[in-house]
Structures are given as structure tokens and as C-alpha cells.
C-alpha atoms as a PDB file:
ATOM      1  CA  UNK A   1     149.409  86.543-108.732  1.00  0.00           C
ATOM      2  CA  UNK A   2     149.312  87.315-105.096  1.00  0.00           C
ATOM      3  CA  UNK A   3     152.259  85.519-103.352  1.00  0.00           C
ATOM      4  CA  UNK A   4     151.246  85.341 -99.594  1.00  0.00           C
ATOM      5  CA  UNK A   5     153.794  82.237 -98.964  1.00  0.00           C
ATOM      6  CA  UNK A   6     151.277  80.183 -99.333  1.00  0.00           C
ATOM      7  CA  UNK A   7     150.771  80.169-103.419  1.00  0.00           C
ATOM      8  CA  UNK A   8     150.265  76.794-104.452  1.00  0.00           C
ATOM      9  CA  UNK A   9     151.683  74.742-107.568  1.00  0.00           C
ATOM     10  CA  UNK A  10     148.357  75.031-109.315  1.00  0.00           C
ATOM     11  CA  UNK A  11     148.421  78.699-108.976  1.00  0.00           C
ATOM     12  CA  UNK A  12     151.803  79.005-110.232  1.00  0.00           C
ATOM     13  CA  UNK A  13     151.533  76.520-113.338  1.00  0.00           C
ATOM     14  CA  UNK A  14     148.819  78.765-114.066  1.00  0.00           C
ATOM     15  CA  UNK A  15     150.471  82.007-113.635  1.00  0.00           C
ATOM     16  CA  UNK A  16     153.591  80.661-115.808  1.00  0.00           C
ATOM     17  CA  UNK A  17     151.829  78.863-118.452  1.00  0.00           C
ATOM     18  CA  UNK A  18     150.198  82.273-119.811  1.00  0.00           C
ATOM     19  CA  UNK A  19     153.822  83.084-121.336  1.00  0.00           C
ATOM     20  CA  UNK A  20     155.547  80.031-120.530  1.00  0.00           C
ATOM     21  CA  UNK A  21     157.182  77.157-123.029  1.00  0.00           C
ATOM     22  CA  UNK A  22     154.116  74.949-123.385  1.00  0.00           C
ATOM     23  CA  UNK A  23     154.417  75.313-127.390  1.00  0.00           C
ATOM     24  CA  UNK A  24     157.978  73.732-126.948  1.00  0.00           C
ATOM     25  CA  UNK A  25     156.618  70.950-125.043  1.00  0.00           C
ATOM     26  CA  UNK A  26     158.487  72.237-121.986  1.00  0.00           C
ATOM     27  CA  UNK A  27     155.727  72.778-119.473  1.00  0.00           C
ATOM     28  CA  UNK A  28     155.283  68.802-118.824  1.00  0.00           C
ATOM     29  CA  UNK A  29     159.347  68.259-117.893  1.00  0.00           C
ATOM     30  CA  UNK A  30     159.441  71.498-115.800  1.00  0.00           C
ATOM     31  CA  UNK A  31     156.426  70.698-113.910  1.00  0.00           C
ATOM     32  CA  UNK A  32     157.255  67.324-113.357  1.00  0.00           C
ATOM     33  CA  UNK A  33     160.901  68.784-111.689  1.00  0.00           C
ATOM     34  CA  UNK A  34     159.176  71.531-110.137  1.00  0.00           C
ATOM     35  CA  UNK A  35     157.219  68.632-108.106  1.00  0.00           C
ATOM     36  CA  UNK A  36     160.469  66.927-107.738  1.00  0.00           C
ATOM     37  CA  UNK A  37     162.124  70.359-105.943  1.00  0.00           C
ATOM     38  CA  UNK A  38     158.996  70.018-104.113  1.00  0.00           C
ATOM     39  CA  UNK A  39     159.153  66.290-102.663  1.00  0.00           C
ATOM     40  CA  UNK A  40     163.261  67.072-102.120  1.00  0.00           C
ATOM     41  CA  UNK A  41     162.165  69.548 -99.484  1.00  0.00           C
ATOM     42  CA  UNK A  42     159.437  67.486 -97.684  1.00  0.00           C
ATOM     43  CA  UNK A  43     156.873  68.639 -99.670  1.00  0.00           C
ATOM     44  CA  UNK A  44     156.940  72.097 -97.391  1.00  0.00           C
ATOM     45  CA  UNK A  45     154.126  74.109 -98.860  1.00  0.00           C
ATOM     46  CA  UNK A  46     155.251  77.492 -99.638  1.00  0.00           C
ATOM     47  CA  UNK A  47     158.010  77.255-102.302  1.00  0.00           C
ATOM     48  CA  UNK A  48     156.224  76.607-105.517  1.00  0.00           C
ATOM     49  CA  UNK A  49     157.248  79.734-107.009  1.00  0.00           C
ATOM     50  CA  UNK A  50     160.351  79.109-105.922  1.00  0.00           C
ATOM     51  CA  UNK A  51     160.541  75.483-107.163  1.00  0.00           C
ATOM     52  CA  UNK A  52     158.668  76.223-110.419  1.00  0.00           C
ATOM     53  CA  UNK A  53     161.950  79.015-111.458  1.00  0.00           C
ATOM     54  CA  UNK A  54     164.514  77.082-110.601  1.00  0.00           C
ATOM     55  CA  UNK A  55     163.075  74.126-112.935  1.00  0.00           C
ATOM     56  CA  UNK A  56     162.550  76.560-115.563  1.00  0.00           C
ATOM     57  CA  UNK A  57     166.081  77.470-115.014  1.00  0.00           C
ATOM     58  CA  UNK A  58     167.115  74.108-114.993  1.00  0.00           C
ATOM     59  CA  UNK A  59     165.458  73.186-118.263  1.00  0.00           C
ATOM     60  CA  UNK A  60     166.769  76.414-119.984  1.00  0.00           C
ATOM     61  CA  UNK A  61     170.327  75.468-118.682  1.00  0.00           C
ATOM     62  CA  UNK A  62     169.640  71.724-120.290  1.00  0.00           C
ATOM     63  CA  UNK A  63     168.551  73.033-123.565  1.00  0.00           C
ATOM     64  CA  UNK A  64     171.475  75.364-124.085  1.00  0.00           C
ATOM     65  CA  UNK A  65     173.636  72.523-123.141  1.00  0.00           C
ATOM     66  CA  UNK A  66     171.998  70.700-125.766  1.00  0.00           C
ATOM     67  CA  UNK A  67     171.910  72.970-128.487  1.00  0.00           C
ATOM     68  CA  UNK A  68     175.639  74.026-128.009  1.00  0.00           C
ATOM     69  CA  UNK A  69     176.337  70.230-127.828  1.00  0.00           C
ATOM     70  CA  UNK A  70     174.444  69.805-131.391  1.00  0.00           C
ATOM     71  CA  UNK A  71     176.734  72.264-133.024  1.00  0.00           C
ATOM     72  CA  UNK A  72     180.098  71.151-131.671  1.00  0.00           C
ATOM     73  CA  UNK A  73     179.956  67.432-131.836  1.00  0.00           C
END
């Protein structure tokens, strides 16, 4: 993917999805808080890449949480 600044969320979904979480069922929540990174910042074009990481971050960070919480009631 060519990142010029001005990669879109379309471009990026598309990028990530090739080796992303979609088997998990992950790709629908991190989109949907990739957009929401998006709106926060005024929906300044730009940042998908940007906002699309961090959510995958995010949702990692959430299902670690999760799984560690499972274990050690």
C-alpha cells in the first residue's frame, strides 16, 4: 500500500484484512473503533492507518485482558 497521507479507510481495511483477524470475528469491532478514532478527530482524512493500528491494538489489549481474566477468576 502506498501511504501518501491521504490513504483512505477502505484502502486500509483492505490492506489489513489480507492477514488480519477476520476468522476471529475481529475485523467488524476494530473497524467499527477505527471509525470511532476517526469521528474523535473530526473525521480529518489522513489517519486511517493510524486509526486502524491503534484499534487493532486496542482490541488485542481487550482480548488479553480477557483471556487473563478467564483464567484467574
Amino acid at each position: 500500500m502506498n501511504d501518501t497521507g491521504n490513504t483512505t479507510s477502505r484502502q486500509v481495511q483492505r490492506e489489513a484484512g489480507k492477514d488480519s483477524f477476520s476468522s476471529d470475528g475481529a475485523l467488524d469491532p476494530i473497524r467499527a473503533r477505527a471509525y470511532h478514532l476517526f469521528e474523535l478527530r473530526g473525521r480529518q482524512p489522513g489517519h486511517a492507518l493510524d486509526d486502524w493500528l491503534q484499534a487493532e491494538r486496542e482490541y488485542l489489549r481487550l482480548q488479553s485482558w480477557n483471556q487473563e481474566n478467564k483464567r484467574n477468576p
